[in-house]
N, C-alpha and C. Protein backbone atom coordinates (compact mmCIF):
# COMPACT_ATOMS: atom_id res chain seq x y z
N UNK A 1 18.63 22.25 -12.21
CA UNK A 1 18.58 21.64 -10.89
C UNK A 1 17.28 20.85 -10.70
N UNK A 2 16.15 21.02 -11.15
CA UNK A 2 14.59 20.97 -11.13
C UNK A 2 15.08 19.10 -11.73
N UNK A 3 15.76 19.51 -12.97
CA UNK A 3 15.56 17.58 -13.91
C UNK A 3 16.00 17.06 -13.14
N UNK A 4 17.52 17.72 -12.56
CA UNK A 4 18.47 16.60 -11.64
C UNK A 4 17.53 15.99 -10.50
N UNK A 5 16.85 16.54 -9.84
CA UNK A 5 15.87 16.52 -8.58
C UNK A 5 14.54 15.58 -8.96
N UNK A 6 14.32 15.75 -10.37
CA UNK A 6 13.06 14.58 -10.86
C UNK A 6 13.67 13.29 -11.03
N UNK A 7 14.89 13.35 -12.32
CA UNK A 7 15.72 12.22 -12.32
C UNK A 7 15.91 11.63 -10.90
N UNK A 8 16.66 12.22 -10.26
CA UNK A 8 16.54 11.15 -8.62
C UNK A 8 15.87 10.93 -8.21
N UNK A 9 14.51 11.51 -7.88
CA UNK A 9 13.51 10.87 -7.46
C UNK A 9 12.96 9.53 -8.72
N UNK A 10 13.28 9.65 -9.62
CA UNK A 10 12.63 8.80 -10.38
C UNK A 10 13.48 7.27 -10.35
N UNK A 11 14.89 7.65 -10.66
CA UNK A 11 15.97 6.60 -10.38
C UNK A 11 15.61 6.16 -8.93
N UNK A 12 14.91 6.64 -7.63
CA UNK A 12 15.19 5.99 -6.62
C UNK A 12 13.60 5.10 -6.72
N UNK A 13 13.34 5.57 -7.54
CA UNK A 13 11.65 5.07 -7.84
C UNK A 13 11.80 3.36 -8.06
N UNK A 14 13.08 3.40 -9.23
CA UNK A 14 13.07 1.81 -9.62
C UNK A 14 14.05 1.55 -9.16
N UNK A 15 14.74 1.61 -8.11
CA UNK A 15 15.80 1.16 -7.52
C UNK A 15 15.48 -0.31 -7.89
N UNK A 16 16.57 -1.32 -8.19
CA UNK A 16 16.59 -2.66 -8.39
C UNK A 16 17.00 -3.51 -6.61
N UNK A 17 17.22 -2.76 -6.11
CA UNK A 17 17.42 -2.93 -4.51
C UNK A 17 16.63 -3.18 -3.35
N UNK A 18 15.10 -2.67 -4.23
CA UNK A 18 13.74 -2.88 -3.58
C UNK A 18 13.78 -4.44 -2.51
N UNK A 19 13.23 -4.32 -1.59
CA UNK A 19 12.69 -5.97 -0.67
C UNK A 19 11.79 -6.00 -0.10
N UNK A 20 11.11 -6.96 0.02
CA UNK A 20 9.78 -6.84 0.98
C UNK A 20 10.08 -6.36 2.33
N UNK A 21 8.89 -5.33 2.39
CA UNK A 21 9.23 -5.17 4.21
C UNK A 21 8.33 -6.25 5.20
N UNK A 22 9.71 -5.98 6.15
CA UNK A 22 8.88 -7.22 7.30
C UNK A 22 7.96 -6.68 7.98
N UNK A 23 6.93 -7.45 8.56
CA UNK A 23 6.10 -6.92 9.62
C UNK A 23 6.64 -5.69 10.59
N UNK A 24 7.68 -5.68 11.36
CA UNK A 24 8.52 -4.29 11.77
C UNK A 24 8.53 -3.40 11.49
N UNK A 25 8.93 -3.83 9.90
CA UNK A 25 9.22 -2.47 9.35
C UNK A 25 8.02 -1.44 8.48
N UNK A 26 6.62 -2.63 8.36
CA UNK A 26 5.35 -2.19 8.20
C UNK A 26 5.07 -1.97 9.02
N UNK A 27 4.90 -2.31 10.70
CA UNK A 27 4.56 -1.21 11.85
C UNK A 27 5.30 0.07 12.30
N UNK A 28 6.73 0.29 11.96
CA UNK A 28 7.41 1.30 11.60
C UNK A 28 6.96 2.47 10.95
N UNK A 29 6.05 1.97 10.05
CA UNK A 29 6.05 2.47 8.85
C UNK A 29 4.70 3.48 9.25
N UNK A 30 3.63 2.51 8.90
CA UNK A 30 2.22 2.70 9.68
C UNK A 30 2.30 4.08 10.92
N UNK A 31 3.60 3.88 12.05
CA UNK A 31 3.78 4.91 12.98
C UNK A 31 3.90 6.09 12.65
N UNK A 32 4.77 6.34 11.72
CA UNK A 32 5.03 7.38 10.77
C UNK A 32 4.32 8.06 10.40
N UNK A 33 3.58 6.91 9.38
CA UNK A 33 2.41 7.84 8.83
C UNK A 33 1.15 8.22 9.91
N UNK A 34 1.05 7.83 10.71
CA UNK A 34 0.06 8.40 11.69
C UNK A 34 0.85 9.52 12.05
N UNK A 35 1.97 9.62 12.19
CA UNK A 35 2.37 11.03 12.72
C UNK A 35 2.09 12.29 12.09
N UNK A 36 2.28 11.81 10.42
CA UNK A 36 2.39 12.73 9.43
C UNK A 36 0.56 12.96 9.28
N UNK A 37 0.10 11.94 9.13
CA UNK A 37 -1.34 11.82 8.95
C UNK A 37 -2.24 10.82 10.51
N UNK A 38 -2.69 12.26 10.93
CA UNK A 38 -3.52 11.78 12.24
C UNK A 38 -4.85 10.94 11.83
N UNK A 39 -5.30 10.33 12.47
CA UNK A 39 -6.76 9.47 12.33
C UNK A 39 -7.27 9.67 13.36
N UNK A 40 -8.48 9.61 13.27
CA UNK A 40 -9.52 9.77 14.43
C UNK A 40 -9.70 8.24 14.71
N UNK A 41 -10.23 8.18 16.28
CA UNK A 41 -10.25 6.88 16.58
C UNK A 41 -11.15 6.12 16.23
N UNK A 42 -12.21 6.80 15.19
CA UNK A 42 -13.01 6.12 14.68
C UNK A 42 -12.88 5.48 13.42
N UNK A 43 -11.52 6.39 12.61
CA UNK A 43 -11.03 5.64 11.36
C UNK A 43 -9.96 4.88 12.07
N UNK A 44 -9.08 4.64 12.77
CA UNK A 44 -8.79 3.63 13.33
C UNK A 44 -9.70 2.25 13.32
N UNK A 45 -10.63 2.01 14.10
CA UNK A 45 -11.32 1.21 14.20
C UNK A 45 -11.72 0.53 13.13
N UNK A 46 -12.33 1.31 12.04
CA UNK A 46 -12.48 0.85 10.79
C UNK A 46 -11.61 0.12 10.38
N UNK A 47 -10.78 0.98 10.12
CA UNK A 47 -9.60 0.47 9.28
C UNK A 47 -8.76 -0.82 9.96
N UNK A 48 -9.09 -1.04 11.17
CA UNK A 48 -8.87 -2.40 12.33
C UNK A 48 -9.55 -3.21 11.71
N UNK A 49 -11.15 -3.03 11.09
CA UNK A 49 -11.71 -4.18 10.67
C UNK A 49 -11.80 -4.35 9.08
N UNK A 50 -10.91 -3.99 8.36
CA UNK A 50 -10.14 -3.50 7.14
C UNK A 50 -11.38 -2.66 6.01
N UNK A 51 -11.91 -2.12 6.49
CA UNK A 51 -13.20 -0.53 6.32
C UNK A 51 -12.46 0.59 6.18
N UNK A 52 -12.26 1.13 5.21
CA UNK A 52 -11.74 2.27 4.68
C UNK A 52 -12.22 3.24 4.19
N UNK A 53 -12.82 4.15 5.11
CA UNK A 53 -13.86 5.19 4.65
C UNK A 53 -13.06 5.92 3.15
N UNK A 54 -13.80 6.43 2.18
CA UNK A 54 -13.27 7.66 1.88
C UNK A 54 -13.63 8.79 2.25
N UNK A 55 -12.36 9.21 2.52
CA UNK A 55 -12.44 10.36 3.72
C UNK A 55 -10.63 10.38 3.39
N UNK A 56 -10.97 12.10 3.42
CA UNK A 56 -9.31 12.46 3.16
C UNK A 56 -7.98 12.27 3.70
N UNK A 57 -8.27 11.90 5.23
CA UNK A 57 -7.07 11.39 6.26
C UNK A 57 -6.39 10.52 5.75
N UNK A 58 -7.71 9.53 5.70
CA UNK A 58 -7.20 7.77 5.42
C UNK A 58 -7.03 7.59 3.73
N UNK A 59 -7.31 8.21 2.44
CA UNK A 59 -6.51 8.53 1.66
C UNK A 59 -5.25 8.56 1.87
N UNK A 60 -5.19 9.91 2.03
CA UNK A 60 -3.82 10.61 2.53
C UNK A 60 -2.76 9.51 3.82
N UNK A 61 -2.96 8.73 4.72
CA UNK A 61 -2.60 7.96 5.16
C UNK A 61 -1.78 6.57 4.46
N UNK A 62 -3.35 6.21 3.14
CA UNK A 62 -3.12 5.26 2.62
C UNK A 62 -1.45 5.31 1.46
N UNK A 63 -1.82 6.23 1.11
CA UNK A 63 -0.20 7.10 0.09
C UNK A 63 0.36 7.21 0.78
N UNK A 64 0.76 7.41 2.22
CA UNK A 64 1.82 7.85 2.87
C UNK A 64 2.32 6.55 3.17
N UNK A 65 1.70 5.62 3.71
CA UNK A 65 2.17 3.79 3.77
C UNK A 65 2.66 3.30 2.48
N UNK A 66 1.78 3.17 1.31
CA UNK A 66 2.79 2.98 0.15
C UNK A 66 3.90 3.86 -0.29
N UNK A 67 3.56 5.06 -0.12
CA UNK A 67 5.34 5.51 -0.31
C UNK A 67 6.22 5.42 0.08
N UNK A 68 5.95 4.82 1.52
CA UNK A 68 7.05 4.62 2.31
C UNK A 68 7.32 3.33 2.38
N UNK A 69 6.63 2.64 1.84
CA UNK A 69 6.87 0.74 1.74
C UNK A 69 7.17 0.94 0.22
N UNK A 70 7.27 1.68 -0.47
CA UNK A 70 8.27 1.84 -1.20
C UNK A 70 7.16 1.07 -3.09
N UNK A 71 5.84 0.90 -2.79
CA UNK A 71 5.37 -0.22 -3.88
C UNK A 71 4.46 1.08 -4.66
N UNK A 72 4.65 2.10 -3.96
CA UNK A 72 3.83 3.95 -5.07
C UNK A 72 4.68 4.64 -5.07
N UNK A 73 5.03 5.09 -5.96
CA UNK A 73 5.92 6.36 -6.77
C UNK A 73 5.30 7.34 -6.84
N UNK A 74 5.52 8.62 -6.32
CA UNK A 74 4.10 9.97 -6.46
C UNK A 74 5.28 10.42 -8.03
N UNK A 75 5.99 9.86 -8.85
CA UNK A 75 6.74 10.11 -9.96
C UNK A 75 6.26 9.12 -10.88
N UNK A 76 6.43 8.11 -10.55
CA UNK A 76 6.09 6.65 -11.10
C UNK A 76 4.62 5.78 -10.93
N UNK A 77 4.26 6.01 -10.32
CA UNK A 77 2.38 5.41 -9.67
C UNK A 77 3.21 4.23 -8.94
N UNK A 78 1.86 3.40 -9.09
CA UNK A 78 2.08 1.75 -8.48
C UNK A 78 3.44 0.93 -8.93
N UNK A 79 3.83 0.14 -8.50
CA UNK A 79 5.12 -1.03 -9.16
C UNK A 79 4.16 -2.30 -8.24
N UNK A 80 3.60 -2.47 -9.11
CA UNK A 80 2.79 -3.61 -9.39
C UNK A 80 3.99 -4.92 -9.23
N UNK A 81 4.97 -5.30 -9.77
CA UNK A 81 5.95 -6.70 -9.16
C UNK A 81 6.20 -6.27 -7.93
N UNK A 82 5.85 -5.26 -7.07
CA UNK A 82 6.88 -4.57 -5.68
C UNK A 82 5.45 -5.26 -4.87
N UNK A 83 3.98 -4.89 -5.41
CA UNK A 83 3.01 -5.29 -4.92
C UNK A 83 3.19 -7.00 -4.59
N UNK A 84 3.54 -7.48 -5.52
CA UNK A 84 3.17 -8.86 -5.90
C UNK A 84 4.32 -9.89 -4.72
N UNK A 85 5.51 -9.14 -4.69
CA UNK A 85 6.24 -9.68 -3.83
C UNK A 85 6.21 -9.18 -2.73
N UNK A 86 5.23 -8.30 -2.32
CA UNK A 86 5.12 -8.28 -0.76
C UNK A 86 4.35 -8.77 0.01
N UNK A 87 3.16 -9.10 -1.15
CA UNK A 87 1.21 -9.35 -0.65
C UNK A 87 1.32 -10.81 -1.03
N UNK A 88 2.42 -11.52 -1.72
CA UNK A 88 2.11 -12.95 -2.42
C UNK A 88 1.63 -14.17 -1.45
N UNK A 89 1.75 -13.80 -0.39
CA UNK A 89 1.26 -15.00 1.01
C UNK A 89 1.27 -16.59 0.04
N UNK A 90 0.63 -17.05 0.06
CA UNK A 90 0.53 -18.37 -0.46
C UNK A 90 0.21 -18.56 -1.88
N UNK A 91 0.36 -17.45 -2.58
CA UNK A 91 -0.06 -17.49 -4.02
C UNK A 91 0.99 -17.26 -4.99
N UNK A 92 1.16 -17.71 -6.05
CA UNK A 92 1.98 -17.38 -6.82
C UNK A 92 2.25 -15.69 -7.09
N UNK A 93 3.78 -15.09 -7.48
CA UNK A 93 3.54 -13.84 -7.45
C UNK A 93 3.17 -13.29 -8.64
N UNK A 94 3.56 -14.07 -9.68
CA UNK A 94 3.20 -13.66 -11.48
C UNK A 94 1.07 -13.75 -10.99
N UNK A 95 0.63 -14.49 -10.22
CA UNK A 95 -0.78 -14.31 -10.24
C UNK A 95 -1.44 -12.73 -9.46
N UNK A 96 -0.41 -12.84 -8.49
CA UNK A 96 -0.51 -11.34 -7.63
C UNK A 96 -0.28 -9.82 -8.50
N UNK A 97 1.01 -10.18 -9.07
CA UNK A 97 1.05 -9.50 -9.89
C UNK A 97 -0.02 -9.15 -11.00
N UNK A 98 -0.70 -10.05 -11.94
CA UNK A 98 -1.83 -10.10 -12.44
C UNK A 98 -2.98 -9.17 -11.97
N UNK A 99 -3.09 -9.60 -10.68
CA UNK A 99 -4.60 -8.84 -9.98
C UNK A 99 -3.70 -7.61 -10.19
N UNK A 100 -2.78 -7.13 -9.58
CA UNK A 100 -2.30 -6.14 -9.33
C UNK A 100 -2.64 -5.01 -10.66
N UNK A 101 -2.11 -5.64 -11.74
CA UNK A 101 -1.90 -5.21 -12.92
C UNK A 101 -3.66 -4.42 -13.33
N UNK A 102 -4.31 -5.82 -12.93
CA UNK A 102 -6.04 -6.12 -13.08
C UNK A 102 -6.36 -4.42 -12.76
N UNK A 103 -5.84 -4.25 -11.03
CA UNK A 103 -6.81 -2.89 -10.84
C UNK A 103 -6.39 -1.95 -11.45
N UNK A 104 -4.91 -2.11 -11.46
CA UNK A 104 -4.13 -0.29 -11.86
C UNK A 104 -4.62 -0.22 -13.64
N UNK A 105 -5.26 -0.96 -14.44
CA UNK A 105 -5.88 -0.97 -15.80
C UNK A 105 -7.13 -0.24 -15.41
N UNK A 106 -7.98 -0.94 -13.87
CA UNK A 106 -9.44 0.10 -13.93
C UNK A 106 -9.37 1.30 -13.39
N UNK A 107 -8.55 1.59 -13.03
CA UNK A 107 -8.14 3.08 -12.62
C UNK A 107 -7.17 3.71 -13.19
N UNK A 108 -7.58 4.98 -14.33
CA UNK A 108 -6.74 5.47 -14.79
C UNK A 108 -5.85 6.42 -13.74
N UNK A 109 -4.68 6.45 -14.26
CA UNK A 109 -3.70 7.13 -13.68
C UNK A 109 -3.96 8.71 -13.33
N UNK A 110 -4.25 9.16 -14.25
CA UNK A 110 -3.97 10.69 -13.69
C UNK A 110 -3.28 11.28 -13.12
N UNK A 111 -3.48 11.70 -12.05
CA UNK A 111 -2.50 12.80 -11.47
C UNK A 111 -1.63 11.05 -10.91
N UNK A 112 -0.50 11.33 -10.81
CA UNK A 112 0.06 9.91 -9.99
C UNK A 112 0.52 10.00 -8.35
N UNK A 113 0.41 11.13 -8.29
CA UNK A 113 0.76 11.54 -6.79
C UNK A 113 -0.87 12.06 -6.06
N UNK A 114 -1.97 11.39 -6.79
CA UNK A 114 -2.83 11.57 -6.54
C UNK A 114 -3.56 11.05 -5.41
N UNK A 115 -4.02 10.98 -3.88
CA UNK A 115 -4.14 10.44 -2.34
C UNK A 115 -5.34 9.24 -3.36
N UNK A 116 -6.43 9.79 -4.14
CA UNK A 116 -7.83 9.59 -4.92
C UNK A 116 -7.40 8.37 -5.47
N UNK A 117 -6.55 8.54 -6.20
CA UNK A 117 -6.14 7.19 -6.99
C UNK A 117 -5.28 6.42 -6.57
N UNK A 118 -5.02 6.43 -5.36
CA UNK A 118 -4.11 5.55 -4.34
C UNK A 118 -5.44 4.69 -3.56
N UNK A 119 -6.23 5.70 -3.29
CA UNK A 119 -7.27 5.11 -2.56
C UNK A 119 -8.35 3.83 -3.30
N UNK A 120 -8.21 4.43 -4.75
CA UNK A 120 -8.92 3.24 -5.60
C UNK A 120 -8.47 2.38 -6.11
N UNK A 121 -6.92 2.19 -6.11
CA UNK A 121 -6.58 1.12 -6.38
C UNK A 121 -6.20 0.32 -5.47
N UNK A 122 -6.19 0.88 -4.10
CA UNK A 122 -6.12 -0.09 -2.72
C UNK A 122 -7.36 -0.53 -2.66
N UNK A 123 -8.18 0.35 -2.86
CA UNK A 123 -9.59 -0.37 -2.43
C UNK A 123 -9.95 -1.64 -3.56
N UNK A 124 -9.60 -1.83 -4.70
CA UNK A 124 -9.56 -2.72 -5.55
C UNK A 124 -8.51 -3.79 -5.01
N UNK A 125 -7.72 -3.63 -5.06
CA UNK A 125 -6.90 -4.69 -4.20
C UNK A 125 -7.60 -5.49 -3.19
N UNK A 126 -7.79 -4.47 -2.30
CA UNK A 126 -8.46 -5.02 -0.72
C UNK A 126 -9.84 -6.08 -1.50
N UNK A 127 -10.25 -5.90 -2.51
CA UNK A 127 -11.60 -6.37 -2.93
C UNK A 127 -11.34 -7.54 -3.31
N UNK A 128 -9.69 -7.53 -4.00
CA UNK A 128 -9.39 -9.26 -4.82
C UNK A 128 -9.10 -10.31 -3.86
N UNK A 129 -8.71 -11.45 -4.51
CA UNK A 129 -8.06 -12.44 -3.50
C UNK A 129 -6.70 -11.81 -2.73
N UNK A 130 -6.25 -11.14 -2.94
CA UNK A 130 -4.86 -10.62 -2.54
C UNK A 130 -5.30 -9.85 -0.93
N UNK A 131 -6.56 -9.03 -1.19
CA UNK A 131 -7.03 -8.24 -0.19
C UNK A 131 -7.17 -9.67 0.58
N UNK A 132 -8.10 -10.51 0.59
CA UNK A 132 -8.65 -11.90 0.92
C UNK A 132 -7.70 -12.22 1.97
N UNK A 133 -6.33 -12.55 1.27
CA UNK A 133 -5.34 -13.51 2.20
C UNK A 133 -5.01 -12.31 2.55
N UNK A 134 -4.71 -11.08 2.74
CA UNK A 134 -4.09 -10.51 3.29
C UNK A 134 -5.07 -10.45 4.41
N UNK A 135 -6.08 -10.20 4.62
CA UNK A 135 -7.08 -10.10 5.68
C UNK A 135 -7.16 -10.93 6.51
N UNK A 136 -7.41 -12.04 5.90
CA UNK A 136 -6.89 -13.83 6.85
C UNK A 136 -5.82 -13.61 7.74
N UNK A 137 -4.74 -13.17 6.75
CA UNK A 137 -3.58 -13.13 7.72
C UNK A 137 -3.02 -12.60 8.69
N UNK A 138 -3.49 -11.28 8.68
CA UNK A 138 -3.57 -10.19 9.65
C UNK A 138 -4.64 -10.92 10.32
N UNK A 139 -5.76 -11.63 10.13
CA UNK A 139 -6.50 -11.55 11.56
C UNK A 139 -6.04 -12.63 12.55
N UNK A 140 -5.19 -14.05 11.49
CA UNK A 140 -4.23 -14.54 12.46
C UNK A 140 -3.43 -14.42 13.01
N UNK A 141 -3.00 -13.43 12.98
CA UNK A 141 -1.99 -12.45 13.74
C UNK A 141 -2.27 -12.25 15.20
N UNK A 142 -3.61 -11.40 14.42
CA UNK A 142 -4.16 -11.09 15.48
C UNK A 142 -4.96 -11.93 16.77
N UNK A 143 -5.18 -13.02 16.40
CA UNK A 143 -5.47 -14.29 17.19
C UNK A 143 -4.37 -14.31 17.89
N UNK A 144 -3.03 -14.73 17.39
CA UNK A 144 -2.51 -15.60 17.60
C UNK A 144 -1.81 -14.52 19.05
N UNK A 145 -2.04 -13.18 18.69
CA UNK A 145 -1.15 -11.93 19.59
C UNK A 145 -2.13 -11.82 20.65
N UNK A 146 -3.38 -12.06 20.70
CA UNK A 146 -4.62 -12.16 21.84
C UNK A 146 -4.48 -13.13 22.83
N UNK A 147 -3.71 -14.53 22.06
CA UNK A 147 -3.82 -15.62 22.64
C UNK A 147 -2.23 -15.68 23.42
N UNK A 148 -0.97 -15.33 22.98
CA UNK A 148 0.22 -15.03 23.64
C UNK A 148 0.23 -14.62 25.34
């Protein structure tokens, strides 16, 4: 019963069915995991101005958003093309993919359901161009939702 129960989790790991989630369904998502994983309003804030303490919440937060956006496997690690087609904003995704590839090489795997090594390869991300436009973009968002 134990394989049958890994096998599915693993088969649902590479589902070929995967899609980017929309903004919705990343604030959906985000809700969730605050439920499951509380933040203080001071890692809030941070993490508003994309500052990501390490600190075990927002770890633990950070894995709970990729597992549920579906681009970390606590069976499988990262899916680096899942990255590439969600974060690709104006860039090619074979280049996204690349960076992608870039961090999950400087961080060995280890445990894969590990909060530690979720946290360092986001934080590598957040560091490349990918983090870059993603930051831009969210803060035009955020303009643009101030100014509405």
């Amino acid at each position: 019963m134990k394989l049958f129960l890994a096998l599915l989790a693993i088969v649902a790991c590479v589902s070929a069915e995967w899609q980017p989630k929309t903004a919705d369904e990343i604030k959906t998502i985000r809700a969730a995991c605050l439920q499951e994983v509380p933040l203080t309003e001071e890692q809030m804030n941070q993490m508003k101005s994309f500052k990501f303490p390490n600190e075990e919440a927002v770890r633990k937060y950070l894995m709970c958003t990729s597992v549920k956006m579906d681009i970390f496997c606590t069976h499988m690690g990262w899916h680096a093309d899942r990255i590439a087609k969600q974060f690709k904003m104006d860039m090619e995704e074979g280049d996204v993919q690349k960076l992608a590839e870039d961090c999950l090489s400087k961080h060995p795997k280890g445990d894969k359901a590990n909060d530690v090594y979720v946290y360092e390869v986001h934080s590598c991300l957040m560091d490349s161009e990918v983090g870059q436009k993603v930051k831009a973009y969210v803060k035009k968002r955020q303009e643009q939702m101030s100014h509405a």
